[in-house]
N, C-alpha and C. Protein backbone atom coordinates (compact mmCIF):
# COMPACT_ATOMS: atom_id res chain seq x y z
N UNK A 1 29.24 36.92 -11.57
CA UNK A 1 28.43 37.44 -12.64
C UNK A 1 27.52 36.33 -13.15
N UNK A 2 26.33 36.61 -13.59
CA UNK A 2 25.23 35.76 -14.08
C UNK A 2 24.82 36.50 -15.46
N UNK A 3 24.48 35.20 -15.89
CA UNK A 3 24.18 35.32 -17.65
C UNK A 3 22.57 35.36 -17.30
N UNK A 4 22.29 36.01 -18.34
CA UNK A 4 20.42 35.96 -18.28
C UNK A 4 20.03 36.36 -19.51
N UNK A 5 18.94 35.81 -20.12
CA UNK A 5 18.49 36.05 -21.20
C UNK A 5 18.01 37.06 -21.10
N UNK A 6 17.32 37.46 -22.70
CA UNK A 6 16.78 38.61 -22.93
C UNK A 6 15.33 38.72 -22.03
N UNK A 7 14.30 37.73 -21.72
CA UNK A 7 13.22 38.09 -21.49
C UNK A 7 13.67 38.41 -19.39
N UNK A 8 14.93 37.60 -19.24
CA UNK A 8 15.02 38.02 -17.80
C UNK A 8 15.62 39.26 -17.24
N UNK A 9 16.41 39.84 -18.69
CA UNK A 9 16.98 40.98 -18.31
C UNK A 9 15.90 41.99 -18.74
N UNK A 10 14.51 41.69 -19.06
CA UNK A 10 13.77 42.78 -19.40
C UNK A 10 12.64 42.51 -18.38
N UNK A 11 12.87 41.39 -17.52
CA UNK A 11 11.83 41.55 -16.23
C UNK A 11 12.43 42.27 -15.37
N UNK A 12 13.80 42.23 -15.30
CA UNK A 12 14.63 42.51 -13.83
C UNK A 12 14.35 44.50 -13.89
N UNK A 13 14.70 44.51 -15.53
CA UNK A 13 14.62 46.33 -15.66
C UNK A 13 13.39 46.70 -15.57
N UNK A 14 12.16 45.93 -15.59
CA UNK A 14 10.22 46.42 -15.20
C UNK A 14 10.72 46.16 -13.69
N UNK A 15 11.09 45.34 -12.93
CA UNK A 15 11.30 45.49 -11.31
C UNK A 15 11.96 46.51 -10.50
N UNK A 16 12.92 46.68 -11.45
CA UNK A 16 13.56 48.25 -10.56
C UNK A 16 12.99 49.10 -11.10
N UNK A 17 12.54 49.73 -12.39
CA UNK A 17 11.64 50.55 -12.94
C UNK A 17 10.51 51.08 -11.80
N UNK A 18 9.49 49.59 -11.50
CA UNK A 18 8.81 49.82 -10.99
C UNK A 18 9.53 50.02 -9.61
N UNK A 19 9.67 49.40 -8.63
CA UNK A 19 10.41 49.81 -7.65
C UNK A 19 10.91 51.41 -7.34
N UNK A 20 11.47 51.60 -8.43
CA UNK A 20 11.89 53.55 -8.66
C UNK A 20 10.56 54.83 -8.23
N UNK A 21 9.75 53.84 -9.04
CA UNK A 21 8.60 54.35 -8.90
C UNK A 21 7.42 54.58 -7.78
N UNK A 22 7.45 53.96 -6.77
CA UNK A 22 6.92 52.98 -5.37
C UNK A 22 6.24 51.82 -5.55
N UNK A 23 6.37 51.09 -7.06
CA UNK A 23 5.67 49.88 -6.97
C UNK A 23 6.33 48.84 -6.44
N UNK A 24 6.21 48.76 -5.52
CA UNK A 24 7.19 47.06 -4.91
C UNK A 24 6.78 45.76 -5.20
N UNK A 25 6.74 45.50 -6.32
CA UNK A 25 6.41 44.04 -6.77
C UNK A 25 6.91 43.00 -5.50
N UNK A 26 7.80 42.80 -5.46
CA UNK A 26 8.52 41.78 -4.71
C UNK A 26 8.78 41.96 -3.36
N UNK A 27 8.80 43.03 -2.59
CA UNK A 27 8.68 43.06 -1.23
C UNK A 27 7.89 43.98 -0.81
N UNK A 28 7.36 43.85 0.49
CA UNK A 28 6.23 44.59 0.95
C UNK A 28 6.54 46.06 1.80
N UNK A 29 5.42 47.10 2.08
CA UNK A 29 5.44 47.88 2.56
C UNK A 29 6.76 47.65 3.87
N UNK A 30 6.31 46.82 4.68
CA UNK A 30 6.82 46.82 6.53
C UNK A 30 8.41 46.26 5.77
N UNK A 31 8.66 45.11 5.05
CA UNK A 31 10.13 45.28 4.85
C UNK A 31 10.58 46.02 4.83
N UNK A 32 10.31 47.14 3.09
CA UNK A 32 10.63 48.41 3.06
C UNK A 32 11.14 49.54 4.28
N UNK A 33 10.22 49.27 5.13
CA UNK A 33 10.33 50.35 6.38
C UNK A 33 11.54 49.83 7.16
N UNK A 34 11.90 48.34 6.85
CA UNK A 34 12.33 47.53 8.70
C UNK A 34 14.10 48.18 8.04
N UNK A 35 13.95 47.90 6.02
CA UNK A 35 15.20 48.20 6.03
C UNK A 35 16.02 49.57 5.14
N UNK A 36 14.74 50.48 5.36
CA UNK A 36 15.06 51.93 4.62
C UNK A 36 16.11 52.43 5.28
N UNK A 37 15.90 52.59 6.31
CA UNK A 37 17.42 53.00 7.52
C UNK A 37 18.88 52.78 6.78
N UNK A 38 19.06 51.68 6.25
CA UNK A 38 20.19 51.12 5.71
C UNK A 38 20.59 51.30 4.12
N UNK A 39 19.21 51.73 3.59
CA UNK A 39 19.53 51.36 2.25
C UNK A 39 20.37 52.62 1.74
N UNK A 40 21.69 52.53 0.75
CA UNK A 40 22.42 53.33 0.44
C UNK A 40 23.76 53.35 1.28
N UNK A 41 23.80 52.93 2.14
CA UNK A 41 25.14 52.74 3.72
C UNK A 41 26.25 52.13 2.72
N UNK A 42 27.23 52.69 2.56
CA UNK A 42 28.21 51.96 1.95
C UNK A 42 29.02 51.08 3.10
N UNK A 43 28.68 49.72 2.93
CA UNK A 43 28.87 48.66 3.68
C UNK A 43 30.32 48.49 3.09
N UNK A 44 30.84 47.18 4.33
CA UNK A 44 32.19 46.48 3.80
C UNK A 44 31.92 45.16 3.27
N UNK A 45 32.73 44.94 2.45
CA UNK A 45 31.98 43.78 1.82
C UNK A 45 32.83 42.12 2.67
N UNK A 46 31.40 41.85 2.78
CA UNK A 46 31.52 40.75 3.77
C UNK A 46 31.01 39.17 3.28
N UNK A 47 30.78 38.21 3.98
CA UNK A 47 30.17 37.14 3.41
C UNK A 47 28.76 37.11 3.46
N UNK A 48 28.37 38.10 4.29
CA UNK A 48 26.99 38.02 4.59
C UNK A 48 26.40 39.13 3.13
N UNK A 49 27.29 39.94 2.97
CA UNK A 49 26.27 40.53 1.89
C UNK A 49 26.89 39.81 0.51
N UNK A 50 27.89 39.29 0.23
CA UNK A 50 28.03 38.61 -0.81
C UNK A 50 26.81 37.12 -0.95
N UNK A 51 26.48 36.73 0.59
CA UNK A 51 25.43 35.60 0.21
C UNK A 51 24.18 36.08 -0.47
N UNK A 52 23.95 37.56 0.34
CA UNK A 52 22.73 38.44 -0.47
C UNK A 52 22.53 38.48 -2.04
N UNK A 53 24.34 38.47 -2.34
CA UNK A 53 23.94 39.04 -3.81
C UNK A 53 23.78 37.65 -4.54
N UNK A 54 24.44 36.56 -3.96
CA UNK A 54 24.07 35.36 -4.65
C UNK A 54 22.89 35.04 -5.13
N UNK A 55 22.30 35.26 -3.79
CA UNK A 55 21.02 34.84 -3.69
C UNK A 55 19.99 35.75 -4.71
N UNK A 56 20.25 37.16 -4.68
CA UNK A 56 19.93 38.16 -5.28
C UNK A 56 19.54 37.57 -7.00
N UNK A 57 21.11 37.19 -7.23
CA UNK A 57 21.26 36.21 -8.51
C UNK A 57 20.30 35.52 -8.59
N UNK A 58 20.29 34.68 -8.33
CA UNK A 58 19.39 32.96 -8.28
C UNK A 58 18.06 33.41 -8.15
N UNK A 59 17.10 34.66 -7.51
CA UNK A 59 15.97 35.39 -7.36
C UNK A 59 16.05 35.72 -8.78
N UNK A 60 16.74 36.08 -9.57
CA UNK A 60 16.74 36.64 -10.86
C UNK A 60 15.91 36.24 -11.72
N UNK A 61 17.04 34.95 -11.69
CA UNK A 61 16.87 33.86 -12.68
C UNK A 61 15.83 32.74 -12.19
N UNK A 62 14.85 33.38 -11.35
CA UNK A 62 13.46 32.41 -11.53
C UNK A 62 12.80 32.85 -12.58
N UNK A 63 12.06 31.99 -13.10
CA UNK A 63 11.28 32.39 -14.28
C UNK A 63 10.04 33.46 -14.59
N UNK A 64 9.23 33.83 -13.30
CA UNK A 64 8.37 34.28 -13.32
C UNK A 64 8.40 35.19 -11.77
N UNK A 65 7.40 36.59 -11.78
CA UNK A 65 7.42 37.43 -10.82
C UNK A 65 6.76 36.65 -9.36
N UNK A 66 5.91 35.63 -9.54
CA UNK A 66 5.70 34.83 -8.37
C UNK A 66 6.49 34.20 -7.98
N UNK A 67 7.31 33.77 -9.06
CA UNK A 67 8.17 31.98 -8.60
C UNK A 67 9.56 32.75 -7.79
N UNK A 68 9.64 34.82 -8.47
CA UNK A 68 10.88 35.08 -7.56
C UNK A 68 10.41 35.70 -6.06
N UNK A 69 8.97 35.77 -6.07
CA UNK A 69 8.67 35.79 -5.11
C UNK A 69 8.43 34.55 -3.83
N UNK A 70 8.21 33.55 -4.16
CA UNK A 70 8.36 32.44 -3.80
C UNK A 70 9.18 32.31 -3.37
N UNK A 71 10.64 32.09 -3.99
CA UNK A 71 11.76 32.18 -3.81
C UNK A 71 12.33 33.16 -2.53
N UNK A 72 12.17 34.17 -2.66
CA UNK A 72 12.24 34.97 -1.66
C UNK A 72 11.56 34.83 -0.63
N UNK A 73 10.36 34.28 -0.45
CA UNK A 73 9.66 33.54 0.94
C UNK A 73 10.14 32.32 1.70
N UNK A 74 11.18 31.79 1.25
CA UNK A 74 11.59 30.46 1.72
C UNK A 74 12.93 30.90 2.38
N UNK A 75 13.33 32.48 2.06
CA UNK A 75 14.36 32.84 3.21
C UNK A 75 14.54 32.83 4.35
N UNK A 76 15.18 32.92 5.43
CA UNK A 76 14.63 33.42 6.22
C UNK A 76 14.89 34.77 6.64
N UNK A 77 14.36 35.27 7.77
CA UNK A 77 13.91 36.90 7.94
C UNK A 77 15.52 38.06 7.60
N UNK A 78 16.25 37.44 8.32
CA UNK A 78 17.86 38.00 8.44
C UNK A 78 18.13 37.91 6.96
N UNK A 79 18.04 36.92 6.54
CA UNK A 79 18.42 37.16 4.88
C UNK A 79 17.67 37.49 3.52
N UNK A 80 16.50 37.62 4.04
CA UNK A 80 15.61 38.08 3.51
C UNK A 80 15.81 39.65 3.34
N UNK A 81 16.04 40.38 4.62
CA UNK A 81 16.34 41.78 4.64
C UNK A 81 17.23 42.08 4.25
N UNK A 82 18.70 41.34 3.94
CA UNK A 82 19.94 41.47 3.09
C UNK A 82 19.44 41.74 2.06
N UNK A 83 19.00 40.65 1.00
CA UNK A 83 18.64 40.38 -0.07
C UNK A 83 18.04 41.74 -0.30
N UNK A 84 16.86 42.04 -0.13
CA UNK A 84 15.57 43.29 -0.03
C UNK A 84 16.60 44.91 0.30
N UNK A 85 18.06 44.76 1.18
CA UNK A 85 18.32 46.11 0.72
C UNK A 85 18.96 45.73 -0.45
N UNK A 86 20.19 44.81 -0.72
CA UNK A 86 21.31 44.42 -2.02
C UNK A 86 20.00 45.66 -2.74
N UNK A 87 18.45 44.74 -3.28
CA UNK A 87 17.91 44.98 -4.58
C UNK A 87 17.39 46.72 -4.44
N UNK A 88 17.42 47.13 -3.36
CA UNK A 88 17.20 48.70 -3.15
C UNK A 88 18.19 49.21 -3.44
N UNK A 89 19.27 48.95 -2.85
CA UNK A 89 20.53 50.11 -3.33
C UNK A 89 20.65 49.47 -4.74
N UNK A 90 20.67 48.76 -5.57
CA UNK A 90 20.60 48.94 -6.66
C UNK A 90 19.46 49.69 -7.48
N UNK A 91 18.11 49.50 -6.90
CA UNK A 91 16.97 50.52 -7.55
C UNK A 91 17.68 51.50 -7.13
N UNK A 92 17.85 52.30 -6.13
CA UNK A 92 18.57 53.64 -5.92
C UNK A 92 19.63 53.81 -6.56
N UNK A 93 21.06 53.29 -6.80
CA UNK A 93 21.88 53.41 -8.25
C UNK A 93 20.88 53.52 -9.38
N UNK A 94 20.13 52.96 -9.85
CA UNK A 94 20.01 52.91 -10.90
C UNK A 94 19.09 53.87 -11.26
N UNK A 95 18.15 55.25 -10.31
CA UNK A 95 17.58 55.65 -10.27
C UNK A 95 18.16 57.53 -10.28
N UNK A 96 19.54 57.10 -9.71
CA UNK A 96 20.44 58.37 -9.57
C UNK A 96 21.34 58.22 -10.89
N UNK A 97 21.58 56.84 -11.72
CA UNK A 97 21.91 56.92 -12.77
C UNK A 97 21.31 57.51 -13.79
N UNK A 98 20.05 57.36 -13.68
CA UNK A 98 19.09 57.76 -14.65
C UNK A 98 18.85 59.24 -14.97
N UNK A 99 18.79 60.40 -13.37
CA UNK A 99 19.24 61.22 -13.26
C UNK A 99 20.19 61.71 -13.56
N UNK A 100 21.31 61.10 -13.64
CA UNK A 100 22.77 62.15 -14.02
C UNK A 100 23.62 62.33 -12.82
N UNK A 101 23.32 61.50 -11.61
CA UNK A 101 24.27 61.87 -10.54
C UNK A 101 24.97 61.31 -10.53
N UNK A 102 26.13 61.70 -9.63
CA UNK A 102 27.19 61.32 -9.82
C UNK A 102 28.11 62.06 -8.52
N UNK A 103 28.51 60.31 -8.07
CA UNK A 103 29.20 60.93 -6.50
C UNK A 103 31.05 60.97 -6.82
């Protein structure tokens, strides 16, 4: 778990917001596509997607929408696409939350 201030927990909720919406601030169209296939798959939890969510973390808590984009460019491709679904299936939770669903 990660602590985050108020102004980071009110960027992170404009990123999935937008995201919900089709604005992809932070990753691009062709990601989107390489890892829609997957997004929602209830995975086993492994080291490889726990490094995602670390990392996921630490993307958070950059200060600014470039610097977590930045951040996210210095991945490389394999973990890059971890990272990019982790933050989809959470826009998708948080989008079926918003709705009222419920599995």
């Amino acid at each position: 778990m990660i602590y985050v201030n108020q102004e980071q927990l009110d960027q992170v909720k404009y990123l999935l917001e937008q995201s919900a919406q089709g604005n992809h601030l932070l990753f691009d169209e062709r990601t989107l596509r390489r890892i829609a296939p997957r997004i929602g798959q209830n995975e086993k939890r492994c080291e490889r997607l726990e490094k995602a969510e670390q990392l996921l973390e630490q993307m958070i808590l950059q200060p600014s929408i470039s610097s977590k984009r930045a951040f996210l460019d210095r991945l490389d491709p394999e973990v890059y696409d971890d990272v990019a679904r982790v933050f989809f299936n959470i826009v998708q939770n948080t989008a079926q939350e918003k709705q009222g669903f419920s599995h």
